[in-house]
N, C-alpha and C. Protein backbone atom coordinates (compact mmCIF):
# COMPACT_ATOMS: atom_id res chain seq x y z
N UNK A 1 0.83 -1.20 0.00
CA UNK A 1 0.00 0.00 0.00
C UNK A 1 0.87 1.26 0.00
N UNK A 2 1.96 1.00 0.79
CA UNK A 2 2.50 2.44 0.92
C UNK A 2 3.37 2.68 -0.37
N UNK A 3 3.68 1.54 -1.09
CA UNK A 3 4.17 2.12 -2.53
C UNK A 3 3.76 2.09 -3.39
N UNK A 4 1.70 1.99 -3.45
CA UNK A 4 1.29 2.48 -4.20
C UNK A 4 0.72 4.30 -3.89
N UNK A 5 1.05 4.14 -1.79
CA UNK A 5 0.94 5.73 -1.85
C UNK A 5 1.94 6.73 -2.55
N UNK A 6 3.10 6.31 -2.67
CA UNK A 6 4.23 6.62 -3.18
C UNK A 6 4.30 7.39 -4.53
N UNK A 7 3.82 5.96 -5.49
CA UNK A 7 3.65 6.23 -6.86
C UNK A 7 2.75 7.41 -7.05
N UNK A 8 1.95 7.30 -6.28
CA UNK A 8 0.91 8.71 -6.45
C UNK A 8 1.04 9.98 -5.90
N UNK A 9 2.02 10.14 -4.82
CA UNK A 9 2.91 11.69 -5.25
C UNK A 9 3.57 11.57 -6.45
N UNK A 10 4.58 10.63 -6.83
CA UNK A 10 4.98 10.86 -7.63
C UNK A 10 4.20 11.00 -9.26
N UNK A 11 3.32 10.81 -8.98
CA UNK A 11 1.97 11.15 -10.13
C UNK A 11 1.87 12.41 -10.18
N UNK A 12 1.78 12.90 -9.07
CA UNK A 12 1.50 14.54 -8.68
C UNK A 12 2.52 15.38 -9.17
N UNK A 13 4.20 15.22 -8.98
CA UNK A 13 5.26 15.78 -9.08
C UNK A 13 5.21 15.87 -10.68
N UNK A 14 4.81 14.21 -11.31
CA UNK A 14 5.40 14.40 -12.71
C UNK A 14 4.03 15.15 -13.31
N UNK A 15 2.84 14.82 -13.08
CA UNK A 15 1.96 15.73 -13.78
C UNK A 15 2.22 17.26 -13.55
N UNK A 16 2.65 17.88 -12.50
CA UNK A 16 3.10 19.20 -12.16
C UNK A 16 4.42 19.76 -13.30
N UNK A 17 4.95 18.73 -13.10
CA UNK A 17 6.52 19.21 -13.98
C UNK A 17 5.83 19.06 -15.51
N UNK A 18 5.50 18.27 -16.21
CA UNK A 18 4.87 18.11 -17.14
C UNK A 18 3.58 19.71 -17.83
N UNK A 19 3.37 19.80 -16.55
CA UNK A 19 2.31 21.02 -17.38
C UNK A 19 3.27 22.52 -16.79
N UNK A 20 3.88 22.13 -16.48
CA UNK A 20 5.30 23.53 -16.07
C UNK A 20 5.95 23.68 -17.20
N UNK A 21 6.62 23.04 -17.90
CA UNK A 21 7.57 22.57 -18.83
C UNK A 21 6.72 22.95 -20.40
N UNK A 22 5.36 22.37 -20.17
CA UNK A 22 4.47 22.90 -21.83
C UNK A 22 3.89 24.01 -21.60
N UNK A 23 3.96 24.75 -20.83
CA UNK A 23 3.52 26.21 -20.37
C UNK A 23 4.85 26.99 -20.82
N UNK A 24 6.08 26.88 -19.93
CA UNK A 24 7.49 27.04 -20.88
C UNK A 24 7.24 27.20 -22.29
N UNK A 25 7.23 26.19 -22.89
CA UNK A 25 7.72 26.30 -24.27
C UNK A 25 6.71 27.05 -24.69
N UNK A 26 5.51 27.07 -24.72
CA UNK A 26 4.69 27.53 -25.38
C UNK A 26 4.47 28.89 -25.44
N UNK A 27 5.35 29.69 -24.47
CA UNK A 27 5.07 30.88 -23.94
C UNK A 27 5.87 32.01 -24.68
N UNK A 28 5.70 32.95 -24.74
CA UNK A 28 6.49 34.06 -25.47
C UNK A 28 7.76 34.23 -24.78
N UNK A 29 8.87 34.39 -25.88
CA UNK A 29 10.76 34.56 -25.10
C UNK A 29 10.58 36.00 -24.19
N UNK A 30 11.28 35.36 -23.13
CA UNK A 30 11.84 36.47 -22.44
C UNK A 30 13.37 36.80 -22.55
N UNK A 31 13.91 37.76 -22.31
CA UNK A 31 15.07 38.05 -22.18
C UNK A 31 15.95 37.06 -21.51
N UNK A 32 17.19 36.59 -22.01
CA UNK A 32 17.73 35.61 -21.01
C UNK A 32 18.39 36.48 -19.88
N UNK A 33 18.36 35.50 -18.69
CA UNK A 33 18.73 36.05 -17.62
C UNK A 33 19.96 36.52 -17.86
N UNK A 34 20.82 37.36 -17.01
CA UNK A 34 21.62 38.27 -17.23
C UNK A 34 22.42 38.27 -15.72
N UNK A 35 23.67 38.66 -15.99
CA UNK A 35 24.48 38.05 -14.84
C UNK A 35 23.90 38.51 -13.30
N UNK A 36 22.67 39.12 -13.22
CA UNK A 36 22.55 39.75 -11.79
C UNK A 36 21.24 38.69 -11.14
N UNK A 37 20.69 37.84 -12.30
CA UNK A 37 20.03 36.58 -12.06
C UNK A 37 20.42 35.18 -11.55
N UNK A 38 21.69 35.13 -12.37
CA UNK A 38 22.61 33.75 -12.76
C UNK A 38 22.42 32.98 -10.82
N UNK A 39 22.21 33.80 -9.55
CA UNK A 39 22.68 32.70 -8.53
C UNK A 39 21.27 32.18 -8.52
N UNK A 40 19.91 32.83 -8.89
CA UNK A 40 18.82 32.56 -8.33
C UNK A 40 17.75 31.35 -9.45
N UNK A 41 18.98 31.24 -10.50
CA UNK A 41 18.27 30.16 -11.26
C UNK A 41 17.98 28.76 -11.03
N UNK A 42 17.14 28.17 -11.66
CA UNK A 42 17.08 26.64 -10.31
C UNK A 42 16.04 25.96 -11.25
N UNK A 43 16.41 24.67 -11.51
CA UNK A 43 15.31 24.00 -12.53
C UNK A 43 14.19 24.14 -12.55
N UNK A 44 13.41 24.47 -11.48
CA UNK A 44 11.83 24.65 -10.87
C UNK A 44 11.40 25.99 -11.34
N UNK A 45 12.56 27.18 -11.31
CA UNK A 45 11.69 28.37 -11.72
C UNK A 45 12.85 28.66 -13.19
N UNK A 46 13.43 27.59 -13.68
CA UNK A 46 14.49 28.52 -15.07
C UNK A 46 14.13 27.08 -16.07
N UNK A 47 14.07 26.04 -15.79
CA UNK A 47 14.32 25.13 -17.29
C UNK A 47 13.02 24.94 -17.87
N UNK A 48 13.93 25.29 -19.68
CA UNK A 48 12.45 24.97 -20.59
C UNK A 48 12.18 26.39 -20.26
N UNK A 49 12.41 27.37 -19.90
CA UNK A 49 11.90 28.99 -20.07
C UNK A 49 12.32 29.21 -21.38
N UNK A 50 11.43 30.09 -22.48
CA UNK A 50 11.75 30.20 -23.89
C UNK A 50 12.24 31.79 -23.21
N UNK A 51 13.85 31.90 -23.93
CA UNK A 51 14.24 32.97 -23.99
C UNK A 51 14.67 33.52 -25.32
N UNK A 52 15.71 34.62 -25.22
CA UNK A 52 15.82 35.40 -26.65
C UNK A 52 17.35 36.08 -26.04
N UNK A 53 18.04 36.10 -27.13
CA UNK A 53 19.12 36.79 -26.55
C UNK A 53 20.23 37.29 -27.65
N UNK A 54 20.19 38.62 -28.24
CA UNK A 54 21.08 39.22 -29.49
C UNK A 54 22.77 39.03 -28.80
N UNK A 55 23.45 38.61 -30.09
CA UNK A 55 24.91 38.98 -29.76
C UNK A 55 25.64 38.42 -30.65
N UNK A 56 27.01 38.63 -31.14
CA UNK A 56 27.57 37.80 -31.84
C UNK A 56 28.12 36.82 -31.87
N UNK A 57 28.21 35.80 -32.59
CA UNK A 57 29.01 33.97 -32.41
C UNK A 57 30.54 34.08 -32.57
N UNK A 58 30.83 33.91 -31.68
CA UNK A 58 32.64 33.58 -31.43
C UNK A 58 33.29 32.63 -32.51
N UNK A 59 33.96 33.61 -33.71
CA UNK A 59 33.93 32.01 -34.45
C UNK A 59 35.37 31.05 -34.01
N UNK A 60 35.20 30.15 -34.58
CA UNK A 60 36.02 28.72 -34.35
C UNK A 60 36.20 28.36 -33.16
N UNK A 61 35.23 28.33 -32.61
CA UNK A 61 35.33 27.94 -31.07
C UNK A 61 34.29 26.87 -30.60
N UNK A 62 33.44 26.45 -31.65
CA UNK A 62 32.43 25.13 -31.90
C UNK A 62 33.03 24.34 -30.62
N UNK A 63 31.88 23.64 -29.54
CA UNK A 63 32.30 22.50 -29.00
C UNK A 63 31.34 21.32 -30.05
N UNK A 64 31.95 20.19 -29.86
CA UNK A 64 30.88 18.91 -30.12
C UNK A 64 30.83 18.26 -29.04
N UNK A 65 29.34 17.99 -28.47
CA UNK A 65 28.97 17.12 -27.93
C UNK A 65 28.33 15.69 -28.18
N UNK A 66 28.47 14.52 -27.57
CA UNK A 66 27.92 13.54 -28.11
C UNK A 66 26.43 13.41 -28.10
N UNK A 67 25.72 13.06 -29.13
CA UNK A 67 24.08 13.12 -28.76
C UNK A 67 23.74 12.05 -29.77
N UNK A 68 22.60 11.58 -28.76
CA UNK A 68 21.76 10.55 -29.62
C UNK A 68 20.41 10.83 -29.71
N UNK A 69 19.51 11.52 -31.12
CA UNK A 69 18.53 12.23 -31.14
C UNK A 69 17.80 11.30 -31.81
N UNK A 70 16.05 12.15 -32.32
CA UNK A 70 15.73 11.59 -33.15
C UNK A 70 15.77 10.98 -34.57
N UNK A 71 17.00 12.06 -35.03
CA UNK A 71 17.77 12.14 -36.25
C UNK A 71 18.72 10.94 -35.92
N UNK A 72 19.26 10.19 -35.11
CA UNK A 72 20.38 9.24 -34.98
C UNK A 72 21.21 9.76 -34.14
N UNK A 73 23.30 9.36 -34.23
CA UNK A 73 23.74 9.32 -33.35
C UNK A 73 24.31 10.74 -33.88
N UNK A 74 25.42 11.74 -33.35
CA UNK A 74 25.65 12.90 -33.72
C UNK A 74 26.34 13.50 -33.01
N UNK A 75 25.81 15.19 -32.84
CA UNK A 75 26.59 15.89 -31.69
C UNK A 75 25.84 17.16 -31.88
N UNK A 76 25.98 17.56 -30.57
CA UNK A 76 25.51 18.60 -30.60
C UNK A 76 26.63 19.65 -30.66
N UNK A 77 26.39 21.16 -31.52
CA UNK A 77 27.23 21.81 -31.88
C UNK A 77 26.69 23.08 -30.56
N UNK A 78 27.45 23.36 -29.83
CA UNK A 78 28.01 24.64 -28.42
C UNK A 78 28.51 25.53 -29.28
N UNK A 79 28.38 26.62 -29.10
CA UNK A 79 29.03 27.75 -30.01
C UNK A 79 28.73 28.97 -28.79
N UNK A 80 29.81 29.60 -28.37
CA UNK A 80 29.79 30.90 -26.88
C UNK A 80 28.88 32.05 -27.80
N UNK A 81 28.21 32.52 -27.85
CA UNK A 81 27.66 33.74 -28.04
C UNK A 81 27.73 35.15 -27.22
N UNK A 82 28.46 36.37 -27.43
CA UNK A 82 29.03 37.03 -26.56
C UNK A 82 27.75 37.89 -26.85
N UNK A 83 26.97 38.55 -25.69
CA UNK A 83 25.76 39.29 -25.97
C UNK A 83 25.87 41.23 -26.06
N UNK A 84 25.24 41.88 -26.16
CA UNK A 84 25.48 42.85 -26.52
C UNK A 84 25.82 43.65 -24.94
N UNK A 85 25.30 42.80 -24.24
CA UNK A 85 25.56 43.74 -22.93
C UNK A 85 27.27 43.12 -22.37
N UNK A 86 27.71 42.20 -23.34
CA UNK A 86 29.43 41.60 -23.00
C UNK A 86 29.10 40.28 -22.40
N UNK A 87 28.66 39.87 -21.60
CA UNK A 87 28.69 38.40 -21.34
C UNK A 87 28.46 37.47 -22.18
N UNK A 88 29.07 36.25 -22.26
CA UNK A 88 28.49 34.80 -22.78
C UNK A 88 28.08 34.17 -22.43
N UNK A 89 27.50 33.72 -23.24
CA UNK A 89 26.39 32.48 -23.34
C UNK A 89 26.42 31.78 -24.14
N UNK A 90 26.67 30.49 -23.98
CA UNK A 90 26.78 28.96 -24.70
C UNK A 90 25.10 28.78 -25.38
N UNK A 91 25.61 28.41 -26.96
CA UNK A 91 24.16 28.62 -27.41
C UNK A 91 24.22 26.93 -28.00
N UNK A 92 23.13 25.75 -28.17
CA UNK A 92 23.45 25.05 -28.65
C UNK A 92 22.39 24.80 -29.99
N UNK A 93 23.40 25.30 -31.22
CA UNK A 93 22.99 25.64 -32.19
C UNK A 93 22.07 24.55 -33.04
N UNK A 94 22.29 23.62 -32.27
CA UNK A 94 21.44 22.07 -33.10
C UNK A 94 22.20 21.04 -33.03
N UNK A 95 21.86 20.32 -34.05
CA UNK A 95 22.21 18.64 -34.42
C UNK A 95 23.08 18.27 -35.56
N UNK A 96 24.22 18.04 -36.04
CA UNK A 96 24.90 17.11 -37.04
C UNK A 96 25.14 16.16 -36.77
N UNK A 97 24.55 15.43 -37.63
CA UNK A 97 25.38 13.89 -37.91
C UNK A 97 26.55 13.62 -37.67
N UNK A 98 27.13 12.34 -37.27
CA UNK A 98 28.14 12.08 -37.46
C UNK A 98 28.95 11.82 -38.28
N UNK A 99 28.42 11.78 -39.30
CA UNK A 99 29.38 11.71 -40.61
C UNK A 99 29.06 12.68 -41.52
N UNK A 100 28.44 14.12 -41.09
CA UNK A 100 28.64 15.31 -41.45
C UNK A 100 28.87 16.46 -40.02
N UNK A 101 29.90 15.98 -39.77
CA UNK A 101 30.18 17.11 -38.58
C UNK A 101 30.80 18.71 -38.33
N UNK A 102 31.49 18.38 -39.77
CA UNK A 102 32.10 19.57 -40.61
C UNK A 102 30.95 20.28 -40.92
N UNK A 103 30.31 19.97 -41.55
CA UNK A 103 28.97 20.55 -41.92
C UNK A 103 28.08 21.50 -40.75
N UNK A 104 28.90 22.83 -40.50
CA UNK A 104 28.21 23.63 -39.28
C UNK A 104 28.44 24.78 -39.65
N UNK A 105 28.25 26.00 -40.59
CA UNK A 105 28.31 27.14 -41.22
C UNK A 105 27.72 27.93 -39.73
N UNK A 106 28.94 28.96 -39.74
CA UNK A 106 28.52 29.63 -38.71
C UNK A 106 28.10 31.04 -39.33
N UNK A 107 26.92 31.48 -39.00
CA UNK A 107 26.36 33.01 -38.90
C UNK A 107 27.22 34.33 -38.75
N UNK A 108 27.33 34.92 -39.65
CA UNK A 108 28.07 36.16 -39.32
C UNK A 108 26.87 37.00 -38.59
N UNK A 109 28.16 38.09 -37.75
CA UNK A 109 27.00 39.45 -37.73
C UNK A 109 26.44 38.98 -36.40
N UNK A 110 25.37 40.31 -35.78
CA UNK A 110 25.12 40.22 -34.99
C UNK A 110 23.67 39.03 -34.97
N UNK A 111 23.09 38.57 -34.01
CA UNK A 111 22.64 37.27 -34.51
C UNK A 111 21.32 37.25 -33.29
N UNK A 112 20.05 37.19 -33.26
CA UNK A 112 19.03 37.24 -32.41
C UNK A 112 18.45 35.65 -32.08
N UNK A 113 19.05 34.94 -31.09
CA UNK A 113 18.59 33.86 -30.92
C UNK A 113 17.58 33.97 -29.87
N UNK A 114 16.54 32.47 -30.12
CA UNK A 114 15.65 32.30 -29.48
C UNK A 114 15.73 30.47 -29.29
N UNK A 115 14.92 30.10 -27.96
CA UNK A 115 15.12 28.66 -27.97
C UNK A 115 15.00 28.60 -26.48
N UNK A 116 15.56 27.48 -25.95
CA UNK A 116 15.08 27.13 -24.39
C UNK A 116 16.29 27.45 -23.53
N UNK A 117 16.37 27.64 -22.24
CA UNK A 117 17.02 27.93 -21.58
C UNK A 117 17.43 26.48 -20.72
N UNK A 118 18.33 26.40 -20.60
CA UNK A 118 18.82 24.54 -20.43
C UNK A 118 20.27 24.86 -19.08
N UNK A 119 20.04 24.19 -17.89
CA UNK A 119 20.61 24.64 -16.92
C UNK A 119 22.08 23.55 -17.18
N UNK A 120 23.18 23.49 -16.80
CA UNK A 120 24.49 22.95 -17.48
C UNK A 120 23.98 21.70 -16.83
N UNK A 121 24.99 20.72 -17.58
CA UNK A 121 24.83 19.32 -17.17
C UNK A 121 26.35 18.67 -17.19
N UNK A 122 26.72 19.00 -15.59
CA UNK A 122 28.13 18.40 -15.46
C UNK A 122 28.69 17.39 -15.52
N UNK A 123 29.85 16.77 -15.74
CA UNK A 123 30.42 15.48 -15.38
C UNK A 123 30.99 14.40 -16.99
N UNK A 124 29.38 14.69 -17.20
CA UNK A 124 29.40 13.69 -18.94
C UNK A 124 27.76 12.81 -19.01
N UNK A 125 28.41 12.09 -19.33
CA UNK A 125 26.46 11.00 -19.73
C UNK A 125 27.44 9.54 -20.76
N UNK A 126 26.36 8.49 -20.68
CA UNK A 126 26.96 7.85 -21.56
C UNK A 126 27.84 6.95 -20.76
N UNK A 127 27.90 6.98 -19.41
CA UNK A 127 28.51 6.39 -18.67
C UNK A 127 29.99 6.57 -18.94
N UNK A 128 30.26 7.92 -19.44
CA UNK A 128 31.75 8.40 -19.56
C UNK A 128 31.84 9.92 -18.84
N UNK A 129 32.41 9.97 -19.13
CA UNK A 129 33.72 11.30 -18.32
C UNK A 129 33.83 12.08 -19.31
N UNK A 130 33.50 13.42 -19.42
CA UNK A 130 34.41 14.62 -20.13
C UNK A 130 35.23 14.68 -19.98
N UNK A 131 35.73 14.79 -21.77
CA UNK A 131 37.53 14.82 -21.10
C UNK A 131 37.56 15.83 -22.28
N UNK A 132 37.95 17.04 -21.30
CA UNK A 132 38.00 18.57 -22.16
C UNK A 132 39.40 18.35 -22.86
N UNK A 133 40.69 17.80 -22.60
CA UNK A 133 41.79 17.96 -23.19
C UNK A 133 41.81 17.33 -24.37
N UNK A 134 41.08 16.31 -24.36
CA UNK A 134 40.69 15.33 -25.58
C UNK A 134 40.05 15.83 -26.46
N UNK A 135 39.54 16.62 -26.43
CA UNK A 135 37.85 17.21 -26.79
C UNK A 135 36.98 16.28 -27.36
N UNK A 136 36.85 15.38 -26.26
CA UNK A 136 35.45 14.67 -26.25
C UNK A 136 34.69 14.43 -25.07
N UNK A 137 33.85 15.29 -25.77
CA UNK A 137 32.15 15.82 -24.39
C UNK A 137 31.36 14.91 -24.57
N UNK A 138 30.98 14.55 -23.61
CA UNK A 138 29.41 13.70 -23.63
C UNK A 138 27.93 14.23 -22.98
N UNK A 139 28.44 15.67 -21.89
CA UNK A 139 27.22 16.14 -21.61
C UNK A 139 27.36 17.93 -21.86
N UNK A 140 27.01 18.58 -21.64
CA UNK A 140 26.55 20.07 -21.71
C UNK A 140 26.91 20.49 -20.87
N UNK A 141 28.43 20.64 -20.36
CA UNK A 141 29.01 21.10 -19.13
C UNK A 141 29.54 22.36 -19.34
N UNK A 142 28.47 23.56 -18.66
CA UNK A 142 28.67 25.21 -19.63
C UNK A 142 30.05 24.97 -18.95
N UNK A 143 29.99 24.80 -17.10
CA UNK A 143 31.56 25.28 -16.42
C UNK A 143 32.51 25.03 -17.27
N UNK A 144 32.64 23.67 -17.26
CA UNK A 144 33.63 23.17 -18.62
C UNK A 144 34.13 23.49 -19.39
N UNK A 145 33.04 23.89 -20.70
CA UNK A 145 32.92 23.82 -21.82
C UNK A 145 33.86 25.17 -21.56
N UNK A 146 33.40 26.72 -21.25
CA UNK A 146 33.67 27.60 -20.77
C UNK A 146 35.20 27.83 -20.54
N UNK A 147 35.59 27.20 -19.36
CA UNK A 147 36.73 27.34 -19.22
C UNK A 147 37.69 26.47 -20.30
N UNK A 148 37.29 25.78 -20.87
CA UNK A 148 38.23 25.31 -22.52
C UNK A 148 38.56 25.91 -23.53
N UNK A 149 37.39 27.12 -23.41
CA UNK A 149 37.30 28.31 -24.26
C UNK A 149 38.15 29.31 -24.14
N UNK A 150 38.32 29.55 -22.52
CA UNK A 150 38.70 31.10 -22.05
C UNK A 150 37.66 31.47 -21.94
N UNK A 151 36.46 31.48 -21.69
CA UNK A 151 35.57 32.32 -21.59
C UNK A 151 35.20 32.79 -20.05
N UNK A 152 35.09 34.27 -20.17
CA UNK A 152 35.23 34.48 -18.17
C UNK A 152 34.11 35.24 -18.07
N UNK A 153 32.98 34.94 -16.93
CA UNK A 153 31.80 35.42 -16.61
C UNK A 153 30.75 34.82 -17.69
N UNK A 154 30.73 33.66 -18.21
CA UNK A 154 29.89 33.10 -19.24
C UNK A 154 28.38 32.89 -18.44
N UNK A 155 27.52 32.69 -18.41
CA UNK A 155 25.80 32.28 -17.97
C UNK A 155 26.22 30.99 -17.57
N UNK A 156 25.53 30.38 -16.68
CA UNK A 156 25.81 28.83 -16.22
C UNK A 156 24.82 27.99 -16.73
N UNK A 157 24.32 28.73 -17.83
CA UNK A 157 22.98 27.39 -18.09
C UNK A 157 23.51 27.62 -19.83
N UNK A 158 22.85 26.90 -20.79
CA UNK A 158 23.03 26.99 -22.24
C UNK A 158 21.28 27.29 -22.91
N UNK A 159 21.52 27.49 -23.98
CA UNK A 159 20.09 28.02 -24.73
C UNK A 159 20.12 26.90 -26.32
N UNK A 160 19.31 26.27 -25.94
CA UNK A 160 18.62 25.05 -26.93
C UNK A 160 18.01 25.90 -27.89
N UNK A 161 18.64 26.31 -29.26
CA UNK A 161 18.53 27.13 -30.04
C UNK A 161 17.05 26.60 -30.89
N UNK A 162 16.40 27.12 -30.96
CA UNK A 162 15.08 27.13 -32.06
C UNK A 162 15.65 26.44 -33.52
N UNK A 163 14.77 25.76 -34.44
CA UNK A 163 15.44 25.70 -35.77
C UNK A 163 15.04 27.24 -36.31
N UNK A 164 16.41 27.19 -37.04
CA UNK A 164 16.58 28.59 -37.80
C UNK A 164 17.03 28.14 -39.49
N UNK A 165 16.05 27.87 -40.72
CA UNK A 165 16.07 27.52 -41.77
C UNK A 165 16.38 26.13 -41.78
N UNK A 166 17.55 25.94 -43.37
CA UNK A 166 17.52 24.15 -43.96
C UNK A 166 18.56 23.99 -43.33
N UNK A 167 19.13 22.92 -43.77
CA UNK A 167 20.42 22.83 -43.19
C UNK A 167 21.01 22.79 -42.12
N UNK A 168 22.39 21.92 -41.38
CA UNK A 168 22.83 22.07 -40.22
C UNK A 168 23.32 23.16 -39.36
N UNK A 169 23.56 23.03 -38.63
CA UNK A 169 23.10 22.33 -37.33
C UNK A 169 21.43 22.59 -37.31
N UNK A 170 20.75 21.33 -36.83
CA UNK A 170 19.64 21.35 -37.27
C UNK A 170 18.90 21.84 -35.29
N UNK A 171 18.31 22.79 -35.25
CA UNK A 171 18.21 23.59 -33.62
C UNK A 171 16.25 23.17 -33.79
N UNK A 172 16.06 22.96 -32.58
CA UNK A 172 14.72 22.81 -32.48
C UNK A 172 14.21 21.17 -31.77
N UNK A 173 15.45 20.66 -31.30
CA UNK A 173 15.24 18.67 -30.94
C UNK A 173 15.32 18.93 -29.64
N UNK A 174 15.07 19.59 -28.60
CA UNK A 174 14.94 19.17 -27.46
C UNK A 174 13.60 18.51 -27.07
N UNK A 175 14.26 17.10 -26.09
CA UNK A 175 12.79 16.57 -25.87
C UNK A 175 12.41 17.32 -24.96
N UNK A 176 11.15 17.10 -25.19
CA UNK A 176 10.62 18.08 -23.69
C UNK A 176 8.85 17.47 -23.23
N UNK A 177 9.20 15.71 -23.75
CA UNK A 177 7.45 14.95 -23.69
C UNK A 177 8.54 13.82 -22.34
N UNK A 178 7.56 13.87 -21.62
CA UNK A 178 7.97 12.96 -20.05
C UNK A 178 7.57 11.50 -19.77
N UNK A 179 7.61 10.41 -19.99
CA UNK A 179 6.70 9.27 -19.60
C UNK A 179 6.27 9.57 -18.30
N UNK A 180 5.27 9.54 -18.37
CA UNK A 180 4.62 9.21 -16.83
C UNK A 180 3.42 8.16 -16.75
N UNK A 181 4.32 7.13 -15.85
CA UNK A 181 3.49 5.93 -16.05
C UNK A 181 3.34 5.30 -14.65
N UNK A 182 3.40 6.56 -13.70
CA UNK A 182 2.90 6.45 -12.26
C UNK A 182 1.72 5.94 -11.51
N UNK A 183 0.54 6.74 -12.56
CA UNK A 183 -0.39 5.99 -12.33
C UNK A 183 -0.83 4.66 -12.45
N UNK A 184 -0.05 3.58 -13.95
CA UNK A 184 -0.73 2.75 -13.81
C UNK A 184 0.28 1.63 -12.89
N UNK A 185 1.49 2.53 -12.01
CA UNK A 185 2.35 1.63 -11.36
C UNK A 185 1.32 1.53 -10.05
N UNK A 186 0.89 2.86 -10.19
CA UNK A 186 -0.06 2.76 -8.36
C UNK A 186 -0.79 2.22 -8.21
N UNK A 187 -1.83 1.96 -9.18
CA UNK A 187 -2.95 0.96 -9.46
C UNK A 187 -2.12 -0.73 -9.56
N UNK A 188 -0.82 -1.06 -10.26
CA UNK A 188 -0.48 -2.22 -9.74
C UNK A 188 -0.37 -2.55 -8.47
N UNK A 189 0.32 -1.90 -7.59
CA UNK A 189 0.60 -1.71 -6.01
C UNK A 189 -0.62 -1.98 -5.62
N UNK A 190 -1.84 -1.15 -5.70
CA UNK A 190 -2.74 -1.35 -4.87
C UNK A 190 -3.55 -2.54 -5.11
N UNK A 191 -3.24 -3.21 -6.37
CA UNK A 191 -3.98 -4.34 -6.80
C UNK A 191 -3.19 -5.08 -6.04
N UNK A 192 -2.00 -5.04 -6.01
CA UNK A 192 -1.51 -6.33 -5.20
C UNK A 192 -1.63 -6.45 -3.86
N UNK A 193 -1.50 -5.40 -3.01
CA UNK A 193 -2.05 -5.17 -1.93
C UNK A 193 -3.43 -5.52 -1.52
N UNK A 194 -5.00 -5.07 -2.60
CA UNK A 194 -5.62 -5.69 -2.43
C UNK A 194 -6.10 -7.17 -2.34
N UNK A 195 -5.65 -8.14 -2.99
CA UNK A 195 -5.07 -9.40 -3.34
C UNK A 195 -4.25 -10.01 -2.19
N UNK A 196 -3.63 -9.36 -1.80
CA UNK A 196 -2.82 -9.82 -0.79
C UNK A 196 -3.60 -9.83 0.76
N UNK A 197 -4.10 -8.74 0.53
CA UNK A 197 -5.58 -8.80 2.01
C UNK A 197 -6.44 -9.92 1.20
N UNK A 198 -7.09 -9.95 0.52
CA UNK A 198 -7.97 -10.99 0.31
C UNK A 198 -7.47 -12.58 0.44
N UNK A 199 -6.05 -12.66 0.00
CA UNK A 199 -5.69 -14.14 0.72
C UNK A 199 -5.42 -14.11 1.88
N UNK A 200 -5.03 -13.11 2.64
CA UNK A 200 -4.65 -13.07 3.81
C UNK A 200 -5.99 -13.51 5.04
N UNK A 201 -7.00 -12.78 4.20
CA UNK A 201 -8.32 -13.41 4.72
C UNK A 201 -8.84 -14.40 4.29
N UNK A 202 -8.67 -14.71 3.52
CA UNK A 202 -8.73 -16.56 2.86
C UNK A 202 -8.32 -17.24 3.99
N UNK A 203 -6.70 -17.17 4.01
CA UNK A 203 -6.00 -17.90 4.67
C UNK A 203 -6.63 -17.81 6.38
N UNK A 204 -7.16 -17.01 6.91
CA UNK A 204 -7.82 -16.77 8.42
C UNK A 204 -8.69 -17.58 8.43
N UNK A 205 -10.09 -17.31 7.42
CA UNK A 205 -10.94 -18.04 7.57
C UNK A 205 -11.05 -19.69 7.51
N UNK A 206 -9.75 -20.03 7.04
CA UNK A 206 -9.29 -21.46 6.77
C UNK A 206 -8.94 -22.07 7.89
């Protein structure tokens, strides 16, 4: 019983995060936060916020990360975007293939992005290790990524760039749909629980 009470907060949490998250996207960009925000950001009130943020792309300074999307296996292309007010921000411009990785034409000029606001993801994924000297990333580690760059006072979260036309890097693949399959775990629990009192009273009356 008590872990089908269980499953059903956790019903509560994921239906909550779930209609938080499509309220996000759906919502008009705000300005990305700006360094006098950066301590008070926190997955609950910053991820999946659609922001907007002008500035120019740092060229040749592309990270690749490893990613496995709907498109197949790949990478995601990091590119620092320095904004008009001077700080950076790690923008992640989309998706290439792996056997078009070259294939990432960078934008001249000053450049108005829009897309999700994505809080860093340290360490790696993939059951590997970032290894910045190598330059092979496996997760979205702004600290990281950042300091590989030189980049000083960068934003601590990255911006999941919108698709912007044909062609790579292809911006617009963040998942953002949740399984939630809490409920029909709670309803197993309590079936077994019920079942389990009913032999239990079997077994008495015997």
């Amino acid at each position: 019983m008590g872990l089908g009470l269980w499953q059903v907060q956790r019903l509560a949490w994921k239906s909550d995060l779930i209609a938080r998250v499509d309220a996000r996207v759906a919502a008009a960009p705000v300005p990305a936060p700006g360094p006098a925000d950066w301590a008070g950001l926190t997955a609950d009130n910053a991820e999946y916020r659609r922001v907007s943020v002008t500035g120019d792309y740092v060229p040749d300074s592309d990270v690749l990360v490893q990613a496995v999307t709907e498109r197949g296996a790949g990478f995601w292309v990091m590119t620092p975007l320095v904004t008009r007010q001077g700080w950076p921000v790690l923008v992640n411009r989309g998706f290439v293939a792996a056997d078009r990785r070259d294939d990432r034409p960078l934008p001249a000029g000053p450049q108005t992005v829009t897309g999700l606001l994505r809080l860093s993801q340290p360490d790696g994924a993939f059951l590997r290790a970032n290894d910045p000297e190598a330059g092979r990333w496996y997760s979205r580690d702004t600290q990281a990524i950042a300091a590989t760059l030189g980049l000083t006072d960068a934003a601590p979260y990255f911006i999941d760039a919108d698709r912007a036309g044909e062609g790579q890097p292809i911006g617009g693949l963040t998942v953002t749909a949740f399984r939630n399959s809490h409920l029909s775990y709670a309803l197993t629990w309590f079936a077994m629980a019920g079942g389990l009192v009913v032999l239990t009273a079997y077994a008495l009356r015997g």
